[in-house]
Protein backbone atom coordinates (compact mmCIF):
# COMPACT_ATOMS: atom_id res chain seq x y z
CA UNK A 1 59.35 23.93 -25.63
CA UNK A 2 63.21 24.54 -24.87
CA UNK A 3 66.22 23.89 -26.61
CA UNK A 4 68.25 25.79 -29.45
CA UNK A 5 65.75 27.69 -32.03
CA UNK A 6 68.74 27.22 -34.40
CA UNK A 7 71.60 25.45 -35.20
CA UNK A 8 74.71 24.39 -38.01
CA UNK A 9 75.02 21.06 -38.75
CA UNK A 10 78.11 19.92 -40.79
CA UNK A 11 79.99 20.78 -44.20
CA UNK A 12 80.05 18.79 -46.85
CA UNK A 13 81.65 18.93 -50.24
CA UNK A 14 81.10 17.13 -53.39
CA UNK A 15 82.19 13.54 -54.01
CA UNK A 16 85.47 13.10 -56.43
CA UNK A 17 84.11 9.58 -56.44
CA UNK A 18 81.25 7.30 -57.25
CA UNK A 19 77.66 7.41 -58.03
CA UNK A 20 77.00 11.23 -55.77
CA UNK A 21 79.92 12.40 -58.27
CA UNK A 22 78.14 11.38 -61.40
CA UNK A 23 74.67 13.24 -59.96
CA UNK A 24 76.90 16.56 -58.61
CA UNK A 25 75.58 15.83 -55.04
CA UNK A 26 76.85 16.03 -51.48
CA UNK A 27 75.64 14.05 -48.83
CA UNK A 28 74.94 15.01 -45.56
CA UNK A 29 74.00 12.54 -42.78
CA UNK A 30 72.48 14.84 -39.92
CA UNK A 31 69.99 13.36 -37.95
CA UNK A 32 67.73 15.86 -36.21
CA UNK A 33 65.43 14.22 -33.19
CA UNK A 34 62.79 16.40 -32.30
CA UNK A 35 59.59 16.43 -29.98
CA UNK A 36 56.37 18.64 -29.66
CA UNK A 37 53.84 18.65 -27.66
CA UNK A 38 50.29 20.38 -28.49
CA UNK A 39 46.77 20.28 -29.06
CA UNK A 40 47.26 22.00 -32.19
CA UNK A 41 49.29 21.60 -35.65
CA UNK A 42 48.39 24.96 -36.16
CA UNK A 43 51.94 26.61 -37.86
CA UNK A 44 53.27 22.88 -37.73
CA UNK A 45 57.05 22.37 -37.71
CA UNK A 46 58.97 23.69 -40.83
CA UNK A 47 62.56 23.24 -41.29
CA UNK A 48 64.74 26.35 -43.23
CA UNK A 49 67.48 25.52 -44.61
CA UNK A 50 70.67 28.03 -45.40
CA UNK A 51 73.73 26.58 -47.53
CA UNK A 52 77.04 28.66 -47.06
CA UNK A 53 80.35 28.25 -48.78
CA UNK A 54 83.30 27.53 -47.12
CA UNK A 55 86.33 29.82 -47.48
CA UNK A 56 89.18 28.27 -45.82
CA UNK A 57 91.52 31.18 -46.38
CA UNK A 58 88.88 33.21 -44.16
CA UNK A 59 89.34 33.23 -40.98
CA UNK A 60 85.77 34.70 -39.66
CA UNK A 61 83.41 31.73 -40.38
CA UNK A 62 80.58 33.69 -39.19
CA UNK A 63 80.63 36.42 -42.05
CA UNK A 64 80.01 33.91 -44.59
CA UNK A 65 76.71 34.82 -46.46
CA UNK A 66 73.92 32.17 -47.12
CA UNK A 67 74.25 31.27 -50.98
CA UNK A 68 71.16 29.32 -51.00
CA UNK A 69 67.67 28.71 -48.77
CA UNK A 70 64.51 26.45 -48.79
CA UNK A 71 61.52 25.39 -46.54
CA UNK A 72 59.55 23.07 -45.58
CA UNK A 73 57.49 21.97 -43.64
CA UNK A 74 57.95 18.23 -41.54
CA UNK A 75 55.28 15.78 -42.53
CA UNK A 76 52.34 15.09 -39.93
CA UNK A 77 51.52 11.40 -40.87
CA UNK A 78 53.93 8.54 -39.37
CA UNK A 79 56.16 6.60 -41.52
CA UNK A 80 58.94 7.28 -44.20
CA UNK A 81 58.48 10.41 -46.39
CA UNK A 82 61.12 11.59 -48.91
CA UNK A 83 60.66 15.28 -49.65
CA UNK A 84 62.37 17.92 -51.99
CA UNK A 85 63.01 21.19 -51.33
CA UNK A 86 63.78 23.56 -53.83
CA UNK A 87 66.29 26.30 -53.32
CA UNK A 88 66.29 30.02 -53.98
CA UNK A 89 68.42 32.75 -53.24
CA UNK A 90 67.82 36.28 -53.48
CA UNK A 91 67.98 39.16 -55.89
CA UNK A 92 69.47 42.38 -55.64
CA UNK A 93 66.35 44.39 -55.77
CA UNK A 94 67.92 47.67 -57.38
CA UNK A 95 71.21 47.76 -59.62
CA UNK A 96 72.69 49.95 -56.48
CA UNK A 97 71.90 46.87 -54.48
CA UNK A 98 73.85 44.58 -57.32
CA UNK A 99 76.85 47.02 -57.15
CA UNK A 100 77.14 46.95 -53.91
CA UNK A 101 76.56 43.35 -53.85
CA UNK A 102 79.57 42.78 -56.49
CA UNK A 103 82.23 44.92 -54.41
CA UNK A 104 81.60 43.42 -51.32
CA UNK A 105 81.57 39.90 -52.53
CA UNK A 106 78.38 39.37 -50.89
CA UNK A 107 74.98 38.13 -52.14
CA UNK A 108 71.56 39.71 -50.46
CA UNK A 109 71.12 38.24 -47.38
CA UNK A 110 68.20 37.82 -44.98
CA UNK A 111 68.45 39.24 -41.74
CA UNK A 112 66.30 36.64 -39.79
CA UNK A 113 66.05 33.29 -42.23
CA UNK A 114 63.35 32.41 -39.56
CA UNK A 115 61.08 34.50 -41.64
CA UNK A 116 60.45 32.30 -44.66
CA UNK A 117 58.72 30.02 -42.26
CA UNK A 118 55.97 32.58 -41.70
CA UNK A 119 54.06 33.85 -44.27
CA UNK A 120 54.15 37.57 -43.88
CA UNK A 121 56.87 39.62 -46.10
CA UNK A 122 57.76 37.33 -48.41
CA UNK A 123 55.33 38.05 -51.62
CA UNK A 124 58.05 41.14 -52.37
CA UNK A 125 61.18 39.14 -52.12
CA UNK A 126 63.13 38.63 -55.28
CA UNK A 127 64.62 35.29 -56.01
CA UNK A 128 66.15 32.89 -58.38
CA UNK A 129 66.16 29.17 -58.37
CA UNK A 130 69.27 27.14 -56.91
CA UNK A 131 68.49 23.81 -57.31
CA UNK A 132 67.39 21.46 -54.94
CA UNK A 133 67.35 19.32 -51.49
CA UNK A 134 66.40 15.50 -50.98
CA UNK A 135 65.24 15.27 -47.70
CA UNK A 136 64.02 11.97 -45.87
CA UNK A 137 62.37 12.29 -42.73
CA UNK A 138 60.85 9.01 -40.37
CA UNK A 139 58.36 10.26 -38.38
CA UNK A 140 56.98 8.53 -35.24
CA UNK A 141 53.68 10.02 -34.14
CA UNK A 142 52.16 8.92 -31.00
CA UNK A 143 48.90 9.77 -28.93
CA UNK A 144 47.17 11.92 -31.57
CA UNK A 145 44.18 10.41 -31.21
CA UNK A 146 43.76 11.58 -27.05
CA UNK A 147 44.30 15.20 -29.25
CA UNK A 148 41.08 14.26 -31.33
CA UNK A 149 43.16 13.58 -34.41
CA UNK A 150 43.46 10.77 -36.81
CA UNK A 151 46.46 9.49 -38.06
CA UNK A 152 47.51 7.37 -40.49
């Protein structure tokens, strides 16, 4: 495999016309083309998602905390599939935390968002719902069957 583990995509900010106005959405267009290569879905593809605010009075973009994430994982059958992915972000997890937290203008933060793809770590992580993703992937699958699998 090679290329960029991570990556930002675009902003976005909420209609002030039209139909994504009257649902509160934004609407991001990012196509993402991506290929693997294995003779086993074990751990299959996930995509994590982080949603930052945009201060444009701050001049250091890259101290912005992550006010929202969500997971999932990409689908493994061919063909259109429209997912959702719900959003969470995290908790304080002691009032010192929240204090600290309220001074510094900062939310909790993970230090590798990486992490909610795996499984380990995240049964003691506090978290609150933020609402939610539409995601629509087209997925092309080719020569699974050479693999010994069957897909649809």
């Amino acid at each position: 495999m090679q290329g960029k583990a991570y990556g930002q995509t675009q902003i976005g900010q909420k209609a002030s016309y039209g139909e994504a106005r009257q649902h509160h959405s934004v609407v991001w267009n990012c196509p993402i083309d991506i290929s693997f290569k294995s003779p086993n879905p074990f751990g299959w593809p996930q995509l994590v998602f982080c949603l930052y605010s945009v201060d444009p009075s701050s001049a250091d973009a890259s101290n912005t905390p992550c006010l929202a994430y969500g997971v999932t994982h990409v689908p493994l059958n061919a063909g259109q599939h429209d997912t959702v992915v719900r959003l969470f972000a995290l908790e304080p997890s002691s009032p010192f935390q929240a204090l600290q937290g309220w001074f510094l203008q900062k939310p909790p933060q993970l230090k590798d968002p990486a992490m909610l793809s795996r499984g380990e770590g995240r049964e003691l992580t506090r978290t609150a719902s933020q609402g939610t993703i539409s995601v629509k992937f087209n997925v092309v699958v080719k020569d699974m069957a050479s693999m010994g699998y069957v897909a649809n």
